[in-house]
PDB file of N, CA and C in Angstrom:
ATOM      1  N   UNK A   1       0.814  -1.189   0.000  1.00  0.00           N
ATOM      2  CA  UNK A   1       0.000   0.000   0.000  1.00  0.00           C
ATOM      3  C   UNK A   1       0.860   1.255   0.000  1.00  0.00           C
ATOM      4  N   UNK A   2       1.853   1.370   0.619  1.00  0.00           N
ATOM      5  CA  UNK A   2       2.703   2.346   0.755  1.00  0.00           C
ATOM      6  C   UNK A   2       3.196   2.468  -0.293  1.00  0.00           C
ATOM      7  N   UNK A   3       3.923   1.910  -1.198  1.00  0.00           N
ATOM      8  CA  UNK A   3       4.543   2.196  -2.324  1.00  0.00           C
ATOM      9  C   UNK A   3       3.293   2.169  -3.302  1.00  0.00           C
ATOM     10  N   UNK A   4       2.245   1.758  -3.328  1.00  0.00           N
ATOM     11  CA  UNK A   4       0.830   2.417  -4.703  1.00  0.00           C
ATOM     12  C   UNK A   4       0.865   3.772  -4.414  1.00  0.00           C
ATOM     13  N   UNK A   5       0.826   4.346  -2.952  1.00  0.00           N
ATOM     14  CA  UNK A   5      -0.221   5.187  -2.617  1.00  0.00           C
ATOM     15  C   UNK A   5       0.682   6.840  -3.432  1.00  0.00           C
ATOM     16  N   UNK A   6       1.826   6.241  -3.102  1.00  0.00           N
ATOM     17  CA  UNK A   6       2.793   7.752  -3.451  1.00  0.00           C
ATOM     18  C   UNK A   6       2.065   9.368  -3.124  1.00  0.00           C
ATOM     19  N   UNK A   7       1.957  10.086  -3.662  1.00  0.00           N
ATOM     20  CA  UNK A   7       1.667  11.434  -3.329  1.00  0.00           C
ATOM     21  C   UNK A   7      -0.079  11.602  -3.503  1.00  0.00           C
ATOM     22  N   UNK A   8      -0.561  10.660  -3.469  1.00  0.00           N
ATOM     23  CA  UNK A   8      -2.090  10.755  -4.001  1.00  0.00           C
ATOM     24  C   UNK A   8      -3.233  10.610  -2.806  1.00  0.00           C
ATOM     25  N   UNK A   9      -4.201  11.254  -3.096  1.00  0.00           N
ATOM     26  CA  UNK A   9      -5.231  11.062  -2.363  1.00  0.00           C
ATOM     27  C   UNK A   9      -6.369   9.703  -2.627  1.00  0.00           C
ATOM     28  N   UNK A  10      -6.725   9.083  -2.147  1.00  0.00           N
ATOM     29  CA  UNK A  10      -6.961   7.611  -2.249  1.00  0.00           C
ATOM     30  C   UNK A  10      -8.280   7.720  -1.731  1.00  0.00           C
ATOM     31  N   UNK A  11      -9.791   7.617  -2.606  1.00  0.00           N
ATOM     32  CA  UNK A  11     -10.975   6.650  -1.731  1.00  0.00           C
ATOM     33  C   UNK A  11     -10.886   5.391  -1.319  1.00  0.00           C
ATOM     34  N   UNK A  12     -11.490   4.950  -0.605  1.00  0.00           N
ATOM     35  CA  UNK A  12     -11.703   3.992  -0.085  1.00  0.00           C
ATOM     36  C   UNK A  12     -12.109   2.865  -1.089  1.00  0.00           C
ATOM     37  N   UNK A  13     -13.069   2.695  -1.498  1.00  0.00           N
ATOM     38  CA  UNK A  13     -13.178   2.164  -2.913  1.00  0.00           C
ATOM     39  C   UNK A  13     -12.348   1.916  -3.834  1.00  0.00           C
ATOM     40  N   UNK A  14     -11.932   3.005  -4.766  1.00  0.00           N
ATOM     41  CA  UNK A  14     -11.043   2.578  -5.455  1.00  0.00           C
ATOM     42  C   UNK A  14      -9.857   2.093  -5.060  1.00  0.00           C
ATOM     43  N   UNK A  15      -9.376   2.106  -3.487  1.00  0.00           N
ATOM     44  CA  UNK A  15      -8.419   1.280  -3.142  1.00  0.00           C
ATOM     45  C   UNK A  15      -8.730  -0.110  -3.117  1.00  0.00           C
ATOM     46  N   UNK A  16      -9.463  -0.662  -2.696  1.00  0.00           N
ATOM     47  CA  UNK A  16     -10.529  -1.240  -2.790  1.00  0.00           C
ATOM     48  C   UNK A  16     -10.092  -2.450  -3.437  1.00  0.00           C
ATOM     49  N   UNK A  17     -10.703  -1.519  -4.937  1.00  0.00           N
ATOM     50  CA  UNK A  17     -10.687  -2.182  -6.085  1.00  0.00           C
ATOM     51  C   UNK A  17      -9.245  -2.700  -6.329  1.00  0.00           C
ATOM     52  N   UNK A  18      -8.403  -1.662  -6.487  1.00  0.00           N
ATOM     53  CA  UNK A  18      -7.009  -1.392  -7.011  1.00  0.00           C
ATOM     54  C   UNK A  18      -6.135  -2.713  -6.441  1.00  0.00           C
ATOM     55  N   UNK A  19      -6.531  -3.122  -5.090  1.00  0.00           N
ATOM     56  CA  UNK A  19      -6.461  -4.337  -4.421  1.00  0.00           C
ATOM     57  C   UNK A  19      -6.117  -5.855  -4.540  1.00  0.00           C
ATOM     58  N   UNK A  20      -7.745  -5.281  -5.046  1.00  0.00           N
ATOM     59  CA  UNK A  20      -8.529  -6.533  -5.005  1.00  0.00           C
ATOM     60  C   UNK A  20      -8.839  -7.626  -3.631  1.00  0.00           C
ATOM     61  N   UNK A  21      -8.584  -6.617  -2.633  1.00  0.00           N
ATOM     62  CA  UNK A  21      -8.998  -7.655  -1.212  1.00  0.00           C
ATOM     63  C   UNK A  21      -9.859  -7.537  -0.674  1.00  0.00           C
ATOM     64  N   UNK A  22     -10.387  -7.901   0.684  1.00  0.00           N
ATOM     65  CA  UNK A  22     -12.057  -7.777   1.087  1.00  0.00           C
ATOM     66  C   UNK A  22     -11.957  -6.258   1.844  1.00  0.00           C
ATOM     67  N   UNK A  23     -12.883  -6.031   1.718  1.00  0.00           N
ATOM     68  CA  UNK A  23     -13.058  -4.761   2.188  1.00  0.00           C
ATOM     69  C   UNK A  23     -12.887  -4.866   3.888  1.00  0.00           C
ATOM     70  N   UNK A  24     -12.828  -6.024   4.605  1.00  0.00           N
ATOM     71  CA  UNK A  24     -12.171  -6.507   5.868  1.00  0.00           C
ATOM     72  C   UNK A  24     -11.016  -5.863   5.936  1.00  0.00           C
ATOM     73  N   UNK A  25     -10.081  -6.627   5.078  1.00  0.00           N
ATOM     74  CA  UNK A  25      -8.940  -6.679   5.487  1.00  0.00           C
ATOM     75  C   UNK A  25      -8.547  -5.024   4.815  1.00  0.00           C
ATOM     76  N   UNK A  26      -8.767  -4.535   3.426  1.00  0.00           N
ATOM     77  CA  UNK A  26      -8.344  -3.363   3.416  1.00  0.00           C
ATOM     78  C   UNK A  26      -8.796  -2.698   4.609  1.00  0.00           C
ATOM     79  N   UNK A  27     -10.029  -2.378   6.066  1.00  0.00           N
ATOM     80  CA  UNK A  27      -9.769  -1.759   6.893  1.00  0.00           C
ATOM     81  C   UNK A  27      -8.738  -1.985   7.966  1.00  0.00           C
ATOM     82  N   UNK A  28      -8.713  -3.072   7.721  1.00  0.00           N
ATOM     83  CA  UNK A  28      -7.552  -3.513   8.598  1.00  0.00           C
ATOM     84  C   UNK A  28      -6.476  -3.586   8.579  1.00  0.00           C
ATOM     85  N   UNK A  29      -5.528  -2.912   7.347  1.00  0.00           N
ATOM     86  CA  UNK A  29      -4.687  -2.935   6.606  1.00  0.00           C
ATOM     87  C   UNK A  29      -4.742  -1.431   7.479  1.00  0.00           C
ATOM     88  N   UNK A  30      -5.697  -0.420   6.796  1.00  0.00           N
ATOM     89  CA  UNK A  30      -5.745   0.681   7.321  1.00  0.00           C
ATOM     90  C   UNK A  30      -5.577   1.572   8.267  1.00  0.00           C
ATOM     91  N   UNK A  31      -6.139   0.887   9.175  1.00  0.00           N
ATOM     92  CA  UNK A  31      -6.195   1.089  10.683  1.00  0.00           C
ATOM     93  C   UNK A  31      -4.670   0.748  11.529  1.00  0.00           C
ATOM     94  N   UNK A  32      -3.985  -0.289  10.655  1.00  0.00           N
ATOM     95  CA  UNK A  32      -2.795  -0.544  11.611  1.00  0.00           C
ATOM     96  C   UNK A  32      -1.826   0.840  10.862  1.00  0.00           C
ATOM     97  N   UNK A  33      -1.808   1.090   9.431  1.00  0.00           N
ATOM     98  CA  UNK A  33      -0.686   2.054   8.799  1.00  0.00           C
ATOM     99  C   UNK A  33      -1.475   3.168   9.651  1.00  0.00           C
ATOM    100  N   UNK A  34      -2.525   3.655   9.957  1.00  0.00           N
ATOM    101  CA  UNK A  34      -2.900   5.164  10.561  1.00  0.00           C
ATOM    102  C   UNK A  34      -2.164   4.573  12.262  1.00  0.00           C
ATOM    103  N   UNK A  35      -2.176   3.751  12.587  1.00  0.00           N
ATOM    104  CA  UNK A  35      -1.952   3.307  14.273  1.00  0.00           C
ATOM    105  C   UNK A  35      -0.339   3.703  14.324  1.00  0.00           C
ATOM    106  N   UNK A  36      -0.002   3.424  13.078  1.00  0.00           N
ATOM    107  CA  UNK A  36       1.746   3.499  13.244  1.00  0.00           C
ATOM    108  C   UNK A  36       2.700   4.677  12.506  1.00  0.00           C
ATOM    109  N   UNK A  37       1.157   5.139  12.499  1.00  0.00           N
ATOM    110  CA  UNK A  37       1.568   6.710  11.508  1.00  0.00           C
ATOM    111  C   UNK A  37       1.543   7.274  10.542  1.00  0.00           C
ATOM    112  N   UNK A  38       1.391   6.097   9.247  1.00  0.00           N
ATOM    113  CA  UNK A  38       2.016   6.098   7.949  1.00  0.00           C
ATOM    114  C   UNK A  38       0.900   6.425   7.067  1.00  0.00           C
ATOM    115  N   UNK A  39       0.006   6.617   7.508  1.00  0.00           N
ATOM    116  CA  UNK A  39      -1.380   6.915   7.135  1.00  0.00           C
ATOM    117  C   UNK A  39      -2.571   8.132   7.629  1.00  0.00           C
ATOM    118  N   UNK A  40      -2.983   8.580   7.174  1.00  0.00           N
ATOM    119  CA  UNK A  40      -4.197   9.807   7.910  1.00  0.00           C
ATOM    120  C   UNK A  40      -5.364   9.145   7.100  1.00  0.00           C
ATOM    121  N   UNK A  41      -6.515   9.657   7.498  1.00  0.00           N
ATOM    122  CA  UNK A  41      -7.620   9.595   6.957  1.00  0.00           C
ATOM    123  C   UNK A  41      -8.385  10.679   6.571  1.00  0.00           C
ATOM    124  N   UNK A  42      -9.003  11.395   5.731  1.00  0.00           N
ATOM    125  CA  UNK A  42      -9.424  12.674   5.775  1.00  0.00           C
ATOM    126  C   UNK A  42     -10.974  12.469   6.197  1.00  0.00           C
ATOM    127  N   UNK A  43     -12.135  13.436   6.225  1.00  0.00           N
ATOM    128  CA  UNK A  43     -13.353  13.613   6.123  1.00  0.00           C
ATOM    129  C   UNK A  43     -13.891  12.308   6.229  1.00  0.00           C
ATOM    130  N   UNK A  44     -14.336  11.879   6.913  1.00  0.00           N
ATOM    131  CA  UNK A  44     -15.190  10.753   6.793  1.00  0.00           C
ATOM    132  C   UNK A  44     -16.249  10.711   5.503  1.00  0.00           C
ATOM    133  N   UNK A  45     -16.949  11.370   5.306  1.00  0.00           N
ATOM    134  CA  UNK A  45     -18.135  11.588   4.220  1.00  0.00           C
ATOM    135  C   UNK A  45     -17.105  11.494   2.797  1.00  0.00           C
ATOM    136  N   UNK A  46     -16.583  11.737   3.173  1.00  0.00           N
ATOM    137  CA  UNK A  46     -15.811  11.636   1.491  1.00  0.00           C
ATOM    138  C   UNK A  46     -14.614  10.127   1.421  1.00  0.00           C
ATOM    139  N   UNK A  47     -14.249   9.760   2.227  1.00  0.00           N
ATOM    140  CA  UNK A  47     -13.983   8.569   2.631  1.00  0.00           C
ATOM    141  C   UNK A  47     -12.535   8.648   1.955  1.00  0.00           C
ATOM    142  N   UNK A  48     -11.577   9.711   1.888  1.00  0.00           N
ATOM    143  CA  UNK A  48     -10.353   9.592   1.523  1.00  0.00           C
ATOM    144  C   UNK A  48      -9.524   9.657   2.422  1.00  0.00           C
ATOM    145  N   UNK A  49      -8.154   9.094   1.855  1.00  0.00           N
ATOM    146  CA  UNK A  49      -7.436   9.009   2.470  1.00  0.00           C
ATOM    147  C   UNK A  49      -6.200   9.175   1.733  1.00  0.00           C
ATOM    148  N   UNK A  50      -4.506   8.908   2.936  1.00  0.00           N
ATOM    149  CA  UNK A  50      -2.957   9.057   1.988  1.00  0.00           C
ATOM    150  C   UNK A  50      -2.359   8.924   2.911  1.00  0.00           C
ATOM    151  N   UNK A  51      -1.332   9.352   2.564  1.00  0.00           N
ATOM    152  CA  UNK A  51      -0.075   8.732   3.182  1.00  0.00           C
ATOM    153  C   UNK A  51       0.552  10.035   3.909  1.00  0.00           C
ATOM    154  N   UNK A  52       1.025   9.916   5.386  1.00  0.00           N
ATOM    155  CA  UNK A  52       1.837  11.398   6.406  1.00  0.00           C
ATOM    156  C   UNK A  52       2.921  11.480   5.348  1.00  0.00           C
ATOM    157  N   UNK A  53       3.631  12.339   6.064  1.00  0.00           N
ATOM    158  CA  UNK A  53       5.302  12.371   5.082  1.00  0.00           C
ATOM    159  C   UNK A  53       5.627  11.294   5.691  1.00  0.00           C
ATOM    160  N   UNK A  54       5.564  10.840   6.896  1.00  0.00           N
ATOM    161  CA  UNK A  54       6.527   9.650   7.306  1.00  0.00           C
ATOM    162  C   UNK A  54       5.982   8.403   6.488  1.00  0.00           C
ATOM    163  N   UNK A  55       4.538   8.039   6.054  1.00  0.00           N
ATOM    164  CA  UNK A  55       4.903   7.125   5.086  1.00  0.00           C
ATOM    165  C   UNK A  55       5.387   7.272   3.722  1.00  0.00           C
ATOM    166  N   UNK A  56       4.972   8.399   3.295  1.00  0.00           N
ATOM    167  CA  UNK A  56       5.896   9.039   2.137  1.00  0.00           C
ATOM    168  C   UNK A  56       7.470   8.510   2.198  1.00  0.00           C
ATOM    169  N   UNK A  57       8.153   8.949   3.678  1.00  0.00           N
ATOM    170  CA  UNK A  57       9.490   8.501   3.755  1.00  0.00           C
ATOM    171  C   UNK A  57      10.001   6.976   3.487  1.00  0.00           C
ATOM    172  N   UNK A  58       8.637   5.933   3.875  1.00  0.00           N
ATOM    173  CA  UNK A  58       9.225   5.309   3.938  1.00  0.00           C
ATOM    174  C   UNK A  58       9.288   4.532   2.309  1.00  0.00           C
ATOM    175  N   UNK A  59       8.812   4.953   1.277  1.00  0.00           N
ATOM    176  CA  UNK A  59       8.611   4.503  -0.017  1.00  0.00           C
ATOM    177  C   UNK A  59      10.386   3.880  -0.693  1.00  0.00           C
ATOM    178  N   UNK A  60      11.080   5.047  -0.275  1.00  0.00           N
ATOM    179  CA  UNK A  60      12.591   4.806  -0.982  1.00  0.00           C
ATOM    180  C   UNK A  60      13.131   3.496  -0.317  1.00  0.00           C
ATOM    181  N   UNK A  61      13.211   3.476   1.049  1.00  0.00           N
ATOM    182  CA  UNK A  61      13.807   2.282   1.302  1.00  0.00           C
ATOM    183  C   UNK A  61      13.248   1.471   1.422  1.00  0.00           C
ATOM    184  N   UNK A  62      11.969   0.752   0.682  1.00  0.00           N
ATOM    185  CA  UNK A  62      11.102  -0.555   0.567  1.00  0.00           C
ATOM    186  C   UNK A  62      11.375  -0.791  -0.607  1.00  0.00           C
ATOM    187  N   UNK A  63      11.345   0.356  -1.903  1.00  0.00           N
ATOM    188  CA  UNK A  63      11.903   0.058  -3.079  1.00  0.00           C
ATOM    189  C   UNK A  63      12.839  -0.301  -3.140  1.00  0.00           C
ATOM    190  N   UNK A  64      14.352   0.451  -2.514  1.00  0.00           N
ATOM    191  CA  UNK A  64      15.555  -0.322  -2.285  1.00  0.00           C
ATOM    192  C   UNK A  64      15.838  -1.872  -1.802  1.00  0.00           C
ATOM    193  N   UNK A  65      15.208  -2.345  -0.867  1.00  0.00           N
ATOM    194  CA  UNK A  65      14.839  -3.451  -0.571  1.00  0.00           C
ATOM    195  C   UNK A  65      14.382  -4.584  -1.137  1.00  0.00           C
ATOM    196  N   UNK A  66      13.089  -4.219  -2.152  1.00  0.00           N
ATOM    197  CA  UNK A  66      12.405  -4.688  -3.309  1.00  0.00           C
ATOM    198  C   UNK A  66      13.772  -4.831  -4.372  1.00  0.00           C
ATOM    199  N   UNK A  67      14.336  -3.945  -4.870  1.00  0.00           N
ATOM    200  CA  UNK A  67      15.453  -4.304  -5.702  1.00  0.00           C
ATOM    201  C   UNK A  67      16.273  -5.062  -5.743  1.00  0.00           C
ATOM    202  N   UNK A  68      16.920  -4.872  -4.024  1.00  0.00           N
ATOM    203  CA  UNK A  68      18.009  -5.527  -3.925  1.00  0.00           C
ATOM    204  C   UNK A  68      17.574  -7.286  -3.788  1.00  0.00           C
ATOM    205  N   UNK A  69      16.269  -7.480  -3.443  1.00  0.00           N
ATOM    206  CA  UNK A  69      15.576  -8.765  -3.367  1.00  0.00           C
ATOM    207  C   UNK A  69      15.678  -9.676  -4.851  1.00  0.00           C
ATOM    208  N   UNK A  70      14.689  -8.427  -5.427  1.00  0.00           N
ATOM    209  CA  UNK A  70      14.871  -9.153  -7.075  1.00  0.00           C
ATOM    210  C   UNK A  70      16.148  -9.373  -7.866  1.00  0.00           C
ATOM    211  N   UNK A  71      17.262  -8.991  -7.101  1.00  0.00           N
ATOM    212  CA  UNK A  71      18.903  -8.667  -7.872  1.00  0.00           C
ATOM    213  C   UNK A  71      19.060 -10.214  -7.142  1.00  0.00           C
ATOM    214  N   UNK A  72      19.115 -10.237  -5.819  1.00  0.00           N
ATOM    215  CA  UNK A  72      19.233 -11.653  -5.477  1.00  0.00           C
ATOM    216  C   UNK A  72      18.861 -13.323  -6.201  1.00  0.00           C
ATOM    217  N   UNK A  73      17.361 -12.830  -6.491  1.00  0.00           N
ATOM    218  CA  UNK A  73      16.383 -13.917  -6.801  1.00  0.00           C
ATOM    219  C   UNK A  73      17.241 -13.837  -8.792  1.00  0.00           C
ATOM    220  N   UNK A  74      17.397 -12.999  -9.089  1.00  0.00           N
ATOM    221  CA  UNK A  74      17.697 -12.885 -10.497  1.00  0.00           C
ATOM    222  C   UNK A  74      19.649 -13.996 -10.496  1.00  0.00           C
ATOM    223  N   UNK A  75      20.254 -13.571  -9.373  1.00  0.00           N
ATOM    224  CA  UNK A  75      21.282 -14.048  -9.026  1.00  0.00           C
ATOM    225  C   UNK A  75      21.672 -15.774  -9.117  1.00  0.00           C
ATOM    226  N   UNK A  76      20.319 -16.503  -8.639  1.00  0.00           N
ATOM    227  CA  UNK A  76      20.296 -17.752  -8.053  1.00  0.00           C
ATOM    228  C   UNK A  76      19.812 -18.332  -8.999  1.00  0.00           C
TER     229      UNK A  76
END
């Protein structure tokens, strides 16, 4: 979720969709990234949402991570 969400404002729905998981677990997905920071929620009635700067921050070094994973797996 953190690395889709990048600089964008996100409904609920079309995250949703974008997914493809139960609408369970995307709240629950939700609720732990807002619990740990990485997330806000805006307006309830409009049901959007995004990412603080601190999950913003954390986009570069999951991609780095992600890379250095697939450099491995490409390795073996």
């Amino acid at each position: 979720m953190i690395l889709s969400s990048k600089h964008v404002t996100l409904r609920f729905k079309e995250t949703n969709r974008s997914f493809g998981i139960s609408q369970r677990m995307l709240s629950r997905t939700l609720r732990g990234l807002e619990r740990d920071g990485l997330y806000y929620p805006t307006i309830p009635s409009k049901m959007e949402s995004g990412l603080t700067p601190m999950g913003i921050s954390f986009q570069n070094p999951i991609l780095s991570s992600v890379d250095f994973d697939l450099d491995a797996v490409r390795r073996t």
